[in-house]
N, C-alpha and C. Protein backbone atom coordinates (compact mmCIF):
# COMPACT_ATOMS: atom_id res chain seq x y z
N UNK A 1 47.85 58.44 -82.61
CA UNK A 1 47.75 57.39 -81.62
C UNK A 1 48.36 56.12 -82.19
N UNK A 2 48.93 55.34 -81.36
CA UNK A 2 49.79 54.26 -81.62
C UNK A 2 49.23 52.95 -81.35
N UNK A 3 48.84 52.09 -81.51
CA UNK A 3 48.56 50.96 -81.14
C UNK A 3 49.10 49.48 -81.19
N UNK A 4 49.55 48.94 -79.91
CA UNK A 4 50.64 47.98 -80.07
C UNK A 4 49.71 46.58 -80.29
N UNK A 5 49.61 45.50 -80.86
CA UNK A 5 49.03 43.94 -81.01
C UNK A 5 49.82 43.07 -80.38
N UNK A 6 49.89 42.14 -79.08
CA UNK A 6 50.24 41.51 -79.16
C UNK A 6 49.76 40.06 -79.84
N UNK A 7 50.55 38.88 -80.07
CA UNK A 7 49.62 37.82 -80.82
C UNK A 7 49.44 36.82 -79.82
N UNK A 8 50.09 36.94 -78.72
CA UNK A 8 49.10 35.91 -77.86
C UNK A 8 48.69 36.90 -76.06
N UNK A 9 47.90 35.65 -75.70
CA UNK A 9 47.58 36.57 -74.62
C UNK A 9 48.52 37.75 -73.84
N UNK A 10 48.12 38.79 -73.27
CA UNK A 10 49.15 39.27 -72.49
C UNK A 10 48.95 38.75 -71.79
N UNK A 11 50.13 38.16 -71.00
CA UNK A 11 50.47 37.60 -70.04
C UNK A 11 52.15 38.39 -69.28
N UNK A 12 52.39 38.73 -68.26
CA UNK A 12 53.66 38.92 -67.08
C UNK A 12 54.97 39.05 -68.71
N UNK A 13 55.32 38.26 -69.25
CA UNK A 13 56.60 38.26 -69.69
C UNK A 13 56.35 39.43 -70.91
N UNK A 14 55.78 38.97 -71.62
CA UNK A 14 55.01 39.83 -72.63
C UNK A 14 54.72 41.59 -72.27
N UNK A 15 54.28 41.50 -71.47
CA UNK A 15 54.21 43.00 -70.65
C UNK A 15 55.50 43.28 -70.35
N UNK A 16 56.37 43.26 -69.37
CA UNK A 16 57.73 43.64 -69.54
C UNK A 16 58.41 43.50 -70.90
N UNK A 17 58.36 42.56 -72.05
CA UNK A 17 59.15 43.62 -72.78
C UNK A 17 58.27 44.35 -73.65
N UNK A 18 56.73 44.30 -73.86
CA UNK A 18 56.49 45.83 -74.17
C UNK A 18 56.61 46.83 -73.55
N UNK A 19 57.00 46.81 -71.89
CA UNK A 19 57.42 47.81 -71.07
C UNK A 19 58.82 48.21 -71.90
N UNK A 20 59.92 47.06 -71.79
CA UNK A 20 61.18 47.49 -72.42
C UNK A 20 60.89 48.03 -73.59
N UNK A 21 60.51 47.87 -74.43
CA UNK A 21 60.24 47.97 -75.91
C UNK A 21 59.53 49.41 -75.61
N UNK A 22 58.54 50.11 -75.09
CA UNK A 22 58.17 51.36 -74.96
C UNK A 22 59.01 52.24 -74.30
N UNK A 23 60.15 51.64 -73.13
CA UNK A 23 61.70 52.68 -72.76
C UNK A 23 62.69 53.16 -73.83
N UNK A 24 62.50 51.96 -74.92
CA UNK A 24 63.65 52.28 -75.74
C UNK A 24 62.91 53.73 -76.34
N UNK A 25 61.62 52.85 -76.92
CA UNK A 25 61.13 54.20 -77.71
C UNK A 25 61.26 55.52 -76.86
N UNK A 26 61.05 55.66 -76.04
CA UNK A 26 60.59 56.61 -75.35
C UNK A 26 62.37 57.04 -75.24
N UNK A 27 62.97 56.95 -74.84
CA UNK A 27 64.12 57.10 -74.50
C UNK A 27 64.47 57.58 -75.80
N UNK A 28 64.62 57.34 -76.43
CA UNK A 28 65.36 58.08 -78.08
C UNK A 28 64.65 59.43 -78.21
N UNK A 29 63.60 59.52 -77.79
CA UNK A 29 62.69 60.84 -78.25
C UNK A 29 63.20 61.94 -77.13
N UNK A 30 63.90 61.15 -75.95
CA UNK A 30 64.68 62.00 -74.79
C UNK A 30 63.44 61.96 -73.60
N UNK A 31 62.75 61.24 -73.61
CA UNK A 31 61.61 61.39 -72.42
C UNK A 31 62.56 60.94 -71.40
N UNK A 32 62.14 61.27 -69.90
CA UNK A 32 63.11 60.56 -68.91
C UNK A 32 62.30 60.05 -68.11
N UNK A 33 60.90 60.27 -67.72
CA UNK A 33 60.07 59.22 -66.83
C UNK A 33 58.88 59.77 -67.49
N UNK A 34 57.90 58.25 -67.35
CA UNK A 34 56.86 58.12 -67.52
C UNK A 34 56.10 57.94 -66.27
N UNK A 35 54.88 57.95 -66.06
CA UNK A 35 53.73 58.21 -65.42
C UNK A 35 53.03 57.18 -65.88
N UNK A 36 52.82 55.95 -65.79
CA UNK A 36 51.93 54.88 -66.23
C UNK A 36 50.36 54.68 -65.58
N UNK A 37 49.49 54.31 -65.80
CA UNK A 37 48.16 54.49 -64.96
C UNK A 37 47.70 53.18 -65.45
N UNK A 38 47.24 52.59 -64.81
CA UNK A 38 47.23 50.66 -64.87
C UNK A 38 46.22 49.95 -64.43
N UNK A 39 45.49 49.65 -65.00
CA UNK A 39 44.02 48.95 -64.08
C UNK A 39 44.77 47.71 -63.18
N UNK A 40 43.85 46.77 -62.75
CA UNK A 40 44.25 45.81 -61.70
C UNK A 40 44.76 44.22 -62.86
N UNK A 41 45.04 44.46 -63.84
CA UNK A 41 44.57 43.25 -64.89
C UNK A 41 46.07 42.35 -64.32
N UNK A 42 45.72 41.04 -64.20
CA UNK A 42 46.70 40.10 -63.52
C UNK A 42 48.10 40.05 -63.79
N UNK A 43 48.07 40.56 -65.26
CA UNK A 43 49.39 40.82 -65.74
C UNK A 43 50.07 42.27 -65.49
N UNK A 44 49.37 43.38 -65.08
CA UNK A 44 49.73 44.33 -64.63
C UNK A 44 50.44 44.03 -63.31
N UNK A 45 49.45 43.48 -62.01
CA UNK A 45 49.95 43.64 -60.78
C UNK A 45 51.19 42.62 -60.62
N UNK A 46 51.28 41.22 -61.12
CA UNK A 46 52.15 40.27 -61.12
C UNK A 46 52.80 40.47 -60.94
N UNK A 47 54.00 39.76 -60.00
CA UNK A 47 54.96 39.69 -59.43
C UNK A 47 56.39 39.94 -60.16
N UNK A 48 56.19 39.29 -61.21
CA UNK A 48 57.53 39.05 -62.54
C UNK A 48 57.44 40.97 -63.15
N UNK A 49 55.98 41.47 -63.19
CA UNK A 49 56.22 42.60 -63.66
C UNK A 49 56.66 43.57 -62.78
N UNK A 50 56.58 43.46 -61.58
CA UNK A 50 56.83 44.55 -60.77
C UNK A 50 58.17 44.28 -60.25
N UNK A 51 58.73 42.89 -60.13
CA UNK A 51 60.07 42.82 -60.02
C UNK A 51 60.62 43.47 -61.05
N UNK A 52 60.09 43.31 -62.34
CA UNK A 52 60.91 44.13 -63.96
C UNK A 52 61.15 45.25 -62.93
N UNK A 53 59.97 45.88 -63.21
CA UNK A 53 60.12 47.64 -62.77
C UNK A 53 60.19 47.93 -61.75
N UNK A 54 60.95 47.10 -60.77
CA UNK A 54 61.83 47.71 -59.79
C UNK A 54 63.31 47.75 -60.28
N UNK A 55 63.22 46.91 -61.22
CA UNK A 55 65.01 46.19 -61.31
C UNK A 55 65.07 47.38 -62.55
N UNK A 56 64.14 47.53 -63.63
CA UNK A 56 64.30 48.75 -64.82
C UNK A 56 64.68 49.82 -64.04
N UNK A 57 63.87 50.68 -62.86
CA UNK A 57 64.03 51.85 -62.41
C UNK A 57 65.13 51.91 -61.51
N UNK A 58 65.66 50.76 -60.89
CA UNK A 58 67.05 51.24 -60.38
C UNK A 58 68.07 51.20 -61.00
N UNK A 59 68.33 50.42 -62.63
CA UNK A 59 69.26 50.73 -63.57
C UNK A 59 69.49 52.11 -63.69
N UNK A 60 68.11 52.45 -64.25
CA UNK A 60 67.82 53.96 -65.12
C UNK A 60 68.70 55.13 -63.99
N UNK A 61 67.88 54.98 -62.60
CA UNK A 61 68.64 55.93 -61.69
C UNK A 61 70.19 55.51 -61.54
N UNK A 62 70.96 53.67 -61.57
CA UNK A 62 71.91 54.07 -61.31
C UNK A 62 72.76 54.79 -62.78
N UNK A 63 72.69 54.55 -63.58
CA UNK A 63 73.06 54.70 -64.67
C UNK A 63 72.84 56.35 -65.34
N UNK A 64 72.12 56.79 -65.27
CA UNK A 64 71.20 58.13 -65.42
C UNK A 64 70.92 57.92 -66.84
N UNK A 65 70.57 56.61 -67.64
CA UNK A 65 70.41 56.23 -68.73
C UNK A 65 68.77 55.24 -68.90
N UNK A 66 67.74 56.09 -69.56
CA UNK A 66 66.84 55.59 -69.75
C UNK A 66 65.70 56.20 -69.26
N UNK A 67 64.91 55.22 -69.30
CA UNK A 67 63.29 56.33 -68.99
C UNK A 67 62.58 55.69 -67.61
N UNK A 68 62.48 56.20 -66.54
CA UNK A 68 61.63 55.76 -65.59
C UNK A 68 60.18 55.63 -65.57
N UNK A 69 60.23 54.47 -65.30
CA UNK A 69 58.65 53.98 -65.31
C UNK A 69 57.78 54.05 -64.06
N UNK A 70 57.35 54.77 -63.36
CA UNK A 70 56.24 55.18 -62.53
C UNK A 70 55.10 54.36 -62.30
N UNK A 71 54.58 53.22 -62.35
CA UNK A 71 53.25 52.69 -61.88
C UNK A 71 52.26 53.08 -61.47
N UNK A 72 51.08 53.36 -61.47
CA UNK A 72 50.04 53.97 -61.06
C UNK A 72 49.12 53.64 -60.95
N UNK A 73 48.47 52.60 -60.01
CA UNK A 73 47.04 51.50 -60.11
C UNK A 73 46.18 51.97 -59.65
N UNK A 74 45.31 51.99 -60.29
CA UNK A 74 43.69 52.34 -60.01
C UNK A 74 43.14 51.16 -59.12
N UNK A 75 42.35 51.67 -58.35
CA UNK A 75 41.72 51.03 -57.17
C UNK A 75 40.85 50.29 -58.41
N UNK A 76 40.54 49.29 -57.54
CA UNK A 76 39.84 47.87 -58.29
C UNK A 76 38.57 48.15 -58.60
N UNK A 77 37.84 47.39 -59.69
CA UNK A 77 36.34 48.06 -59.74
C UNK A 77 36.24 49.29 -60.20
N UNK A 78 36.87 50.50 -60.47
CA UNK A 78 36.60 51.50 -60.70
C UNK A 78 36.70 52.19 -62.06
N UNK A 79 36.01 51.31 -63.46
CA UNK A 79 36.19 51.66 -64.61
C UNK A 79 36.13 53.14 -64.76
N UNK A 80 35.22 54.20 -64.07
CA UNK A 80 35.19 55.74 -64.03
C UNK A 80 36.77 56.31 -63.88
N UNK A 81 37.41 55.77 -63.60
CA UNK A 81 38.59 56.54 -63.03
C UNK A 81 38.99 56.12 -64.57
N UNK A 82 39.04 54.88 -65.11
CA UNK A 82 40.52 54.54 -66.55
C UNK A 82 39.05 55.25 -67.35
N UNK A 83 39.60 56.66 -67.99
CA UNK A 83 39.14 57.12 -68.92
C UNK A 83 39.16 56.28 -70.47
N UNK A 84 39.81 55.20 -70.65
CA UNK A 84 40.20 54.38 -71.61
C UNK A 84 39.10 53.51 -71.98
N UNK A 85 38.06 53.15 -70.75
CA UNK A 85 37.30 52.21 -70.82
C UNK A 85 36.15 52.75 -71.66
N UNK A 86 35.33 53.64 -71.66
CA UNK A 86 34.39 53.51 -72.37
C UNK A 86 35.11 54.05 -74.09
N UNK A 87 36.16 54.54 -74.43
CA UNK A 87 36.91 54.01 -75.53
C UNK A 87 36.55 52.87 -76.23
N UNK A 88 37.00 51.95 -75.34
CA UNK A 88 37.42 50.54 -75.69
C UNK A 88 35.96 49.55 -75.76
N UNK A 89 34.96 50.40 -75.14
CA UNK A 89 33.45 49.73 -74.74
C UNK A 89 33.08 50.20 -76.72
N UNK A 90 32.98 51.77 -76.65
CA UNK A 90 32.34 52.09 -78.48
C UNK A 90 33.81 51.11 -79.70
N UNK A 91 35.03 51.73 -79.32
CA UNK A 91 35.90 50.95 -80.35
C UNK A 91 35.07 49.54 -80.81
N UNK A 92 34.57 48.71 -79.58
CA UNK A 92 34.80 46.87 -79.82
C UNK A 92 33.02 46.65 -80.61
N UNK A 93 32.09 48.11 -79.74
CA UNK A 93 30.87 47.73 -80.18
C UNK A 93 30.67 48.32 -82.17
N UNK A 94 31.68 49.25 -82.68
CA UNK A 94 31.97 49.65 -83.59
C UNK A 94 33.14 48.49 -85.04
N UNK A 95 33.45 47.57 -84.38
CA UNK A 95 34.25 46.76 -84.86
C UNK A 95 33.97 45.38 -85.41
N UNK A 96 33.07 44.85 -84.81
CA UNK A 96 32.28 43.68 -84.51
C UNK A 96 31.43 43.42 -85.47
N UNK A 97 30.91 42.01 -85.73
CA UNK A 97 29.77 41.71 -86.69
C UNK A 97 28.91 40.38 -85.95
N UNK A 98 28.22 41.05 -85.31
CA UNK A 98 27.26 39.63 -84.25
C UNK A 98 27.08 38.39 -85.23
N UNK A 99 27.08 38.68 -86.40
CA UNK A 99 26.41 37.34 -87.40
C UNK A 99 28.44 36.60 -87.74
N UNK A 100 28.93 36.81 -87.32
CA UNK A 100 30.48 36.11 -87.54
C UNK A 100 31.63 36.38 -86.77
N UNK A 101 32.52 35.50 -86.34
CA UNK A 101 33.69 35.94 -85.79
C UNK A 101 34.69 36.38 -87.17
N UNK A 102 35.57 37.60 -86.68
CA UNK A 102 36.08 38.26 -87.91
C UNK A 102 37.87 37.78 -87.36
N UNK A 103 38.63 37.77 -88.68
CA UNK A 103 39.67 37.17 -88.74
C UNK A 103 40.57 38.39 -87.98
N UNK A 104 41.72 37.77 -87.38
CA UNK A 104 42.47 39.00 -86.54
C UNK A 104 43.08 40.04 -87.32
N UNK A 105 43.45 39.83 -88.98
CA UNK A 105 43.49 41.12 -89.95
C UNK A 105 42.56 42.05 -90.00
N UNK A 106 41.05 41.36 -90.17
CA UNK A 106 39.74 41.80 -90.08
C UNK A 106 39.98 42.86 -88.69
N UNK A 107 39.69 42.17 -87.84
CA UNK A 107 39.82 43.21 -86.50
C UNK A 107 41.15 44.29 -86.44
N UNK A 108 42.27 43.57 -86.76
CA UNK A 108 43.51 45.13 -86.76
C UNK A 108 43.13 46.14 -87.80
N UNK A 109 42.57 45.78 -88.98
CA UNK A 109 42.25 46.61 -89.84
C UNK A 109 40.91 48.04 -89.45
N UNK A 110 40.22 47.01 -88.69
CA UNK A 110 39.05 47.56 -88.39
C UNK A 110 39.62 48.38 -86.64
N UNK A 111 40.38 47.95 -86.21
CA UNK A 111 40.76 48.94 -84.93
C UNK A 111 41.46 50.46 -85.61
N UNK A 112 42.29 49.56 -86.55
CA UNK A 112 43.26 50.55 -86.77
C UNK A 112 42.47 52.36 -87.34
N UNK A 113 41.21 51.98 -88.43
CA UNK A 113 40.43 52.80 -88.85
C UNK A 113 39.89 53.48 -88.04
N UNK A 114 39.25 52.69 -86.85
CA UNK A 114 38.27 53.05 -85.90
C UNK A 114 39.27 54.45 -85.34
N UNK A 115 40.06 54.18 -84.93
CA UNK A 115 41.34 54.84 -84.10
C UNK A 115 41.84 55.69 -84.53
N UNK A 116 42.03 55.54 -85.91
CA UNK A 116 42.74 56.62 -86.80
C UNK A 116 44.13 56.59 -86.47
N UNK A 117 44.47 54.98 -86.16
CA UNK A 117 46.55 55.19 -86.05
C UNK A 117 46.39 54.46 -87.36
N UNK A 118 47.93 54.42 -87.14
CA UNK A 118 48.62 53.63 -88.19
C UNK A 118 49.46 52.58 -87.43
N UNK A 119 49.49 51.08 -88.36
CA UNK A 119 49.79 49.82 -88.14
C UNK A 119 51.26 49.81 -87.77
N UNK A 120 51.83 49.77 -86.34
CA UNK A 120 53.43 49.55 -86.32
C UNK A 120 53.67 47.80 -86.50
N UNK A 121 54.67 47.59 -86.63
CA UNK A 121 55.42 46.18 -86.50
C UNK A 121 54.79 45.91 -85.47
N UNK A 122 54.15 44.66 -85.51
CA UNK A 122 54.15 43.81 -84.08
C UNK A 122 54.97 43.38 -83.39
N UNK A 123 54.79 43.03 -81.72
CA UNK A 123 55.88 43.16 -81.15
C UNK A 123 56.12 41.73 -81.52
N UNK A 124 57.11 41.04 -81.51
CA UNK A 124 57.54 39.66 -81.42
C UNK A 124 58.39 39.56 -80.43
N UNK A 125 58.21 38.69 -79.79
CA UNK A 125 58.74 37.65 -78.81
C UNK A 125 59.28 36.67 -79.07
N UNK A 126 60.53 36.08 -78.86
CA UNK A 126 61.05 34.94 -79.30
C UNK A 126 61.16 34.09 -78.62
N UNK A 127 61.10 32.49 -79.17
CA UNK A 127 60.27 31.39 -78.52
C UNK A 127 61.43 31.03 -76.94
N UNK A 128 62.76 31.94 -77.47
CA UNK A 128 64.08 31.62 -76.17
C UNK A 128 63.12 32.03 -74.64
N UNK A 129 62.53 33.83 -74.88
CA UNK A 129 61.95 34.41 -74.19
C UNK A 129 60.96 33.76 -73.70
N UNK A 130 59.66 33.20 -74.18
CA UNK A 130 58.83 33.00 -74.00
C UNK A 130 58.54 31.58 -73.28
């Protein structure tokens, strides 16, 4: 399992290019569409992202170069459906120390164990982008 950090909030811009940034990957390994499954989170539904991935998926088709990205939103309210959530409920209650806030090494270190991935490069964003 892989786990990406961003260092500031996700927010709309940030999400598209870890969208781009997960085509490339995906694309070298020869995948040709993905199947994405997406809770309602503001930066998911946003406007800037769904313009991306209209404008990504009609490259990919005109071009026949790249990986199609599929969208898939879960009706609102419905943590039962994102199998991810109670994950993410034991991961955070497994990570944590009620008597201190822990430094963000502290916490990647401690996700990364919990998880059993290993630490990729963080994504960076450059301040042109951002």
């Amino acid at each position: 399992m892989l786990l990406r950090f961003v260092e500031r909030r996700p927010v709309s811009r940030e999400t598209t290019a870890f969208l781009a940034w997960c085509s490339t990957r995906l694309a070298a390994q020869g995948v040709r569409a993905v199947l994405l499954i997406w809770d309602n989170a503001s930066w998911h539904i946003s406007q800037e992202v769904r313009t991306w991935l209209r404008q990504h998926n009609r490259k990919v088709k005109q071009t026949g170069q790249g990986v199609r990205i599929v969208a898939y939103r879960l009706p609102s309210k419905s943590p039962w459906l994102n199998p991810i959530e109670p994950k993410w409920v034991h991961g955070k209650r497994a990570i944590v120390e009620p008597d201190r806030l822990l430094s963000a090494q502290e916490i990647m270190d401690r996700v990364y164990t919990y998880y059993g991935c290993t630490e990729d490069a963080h994504q960076v964003i450059s301040e042109k982008a951002a």
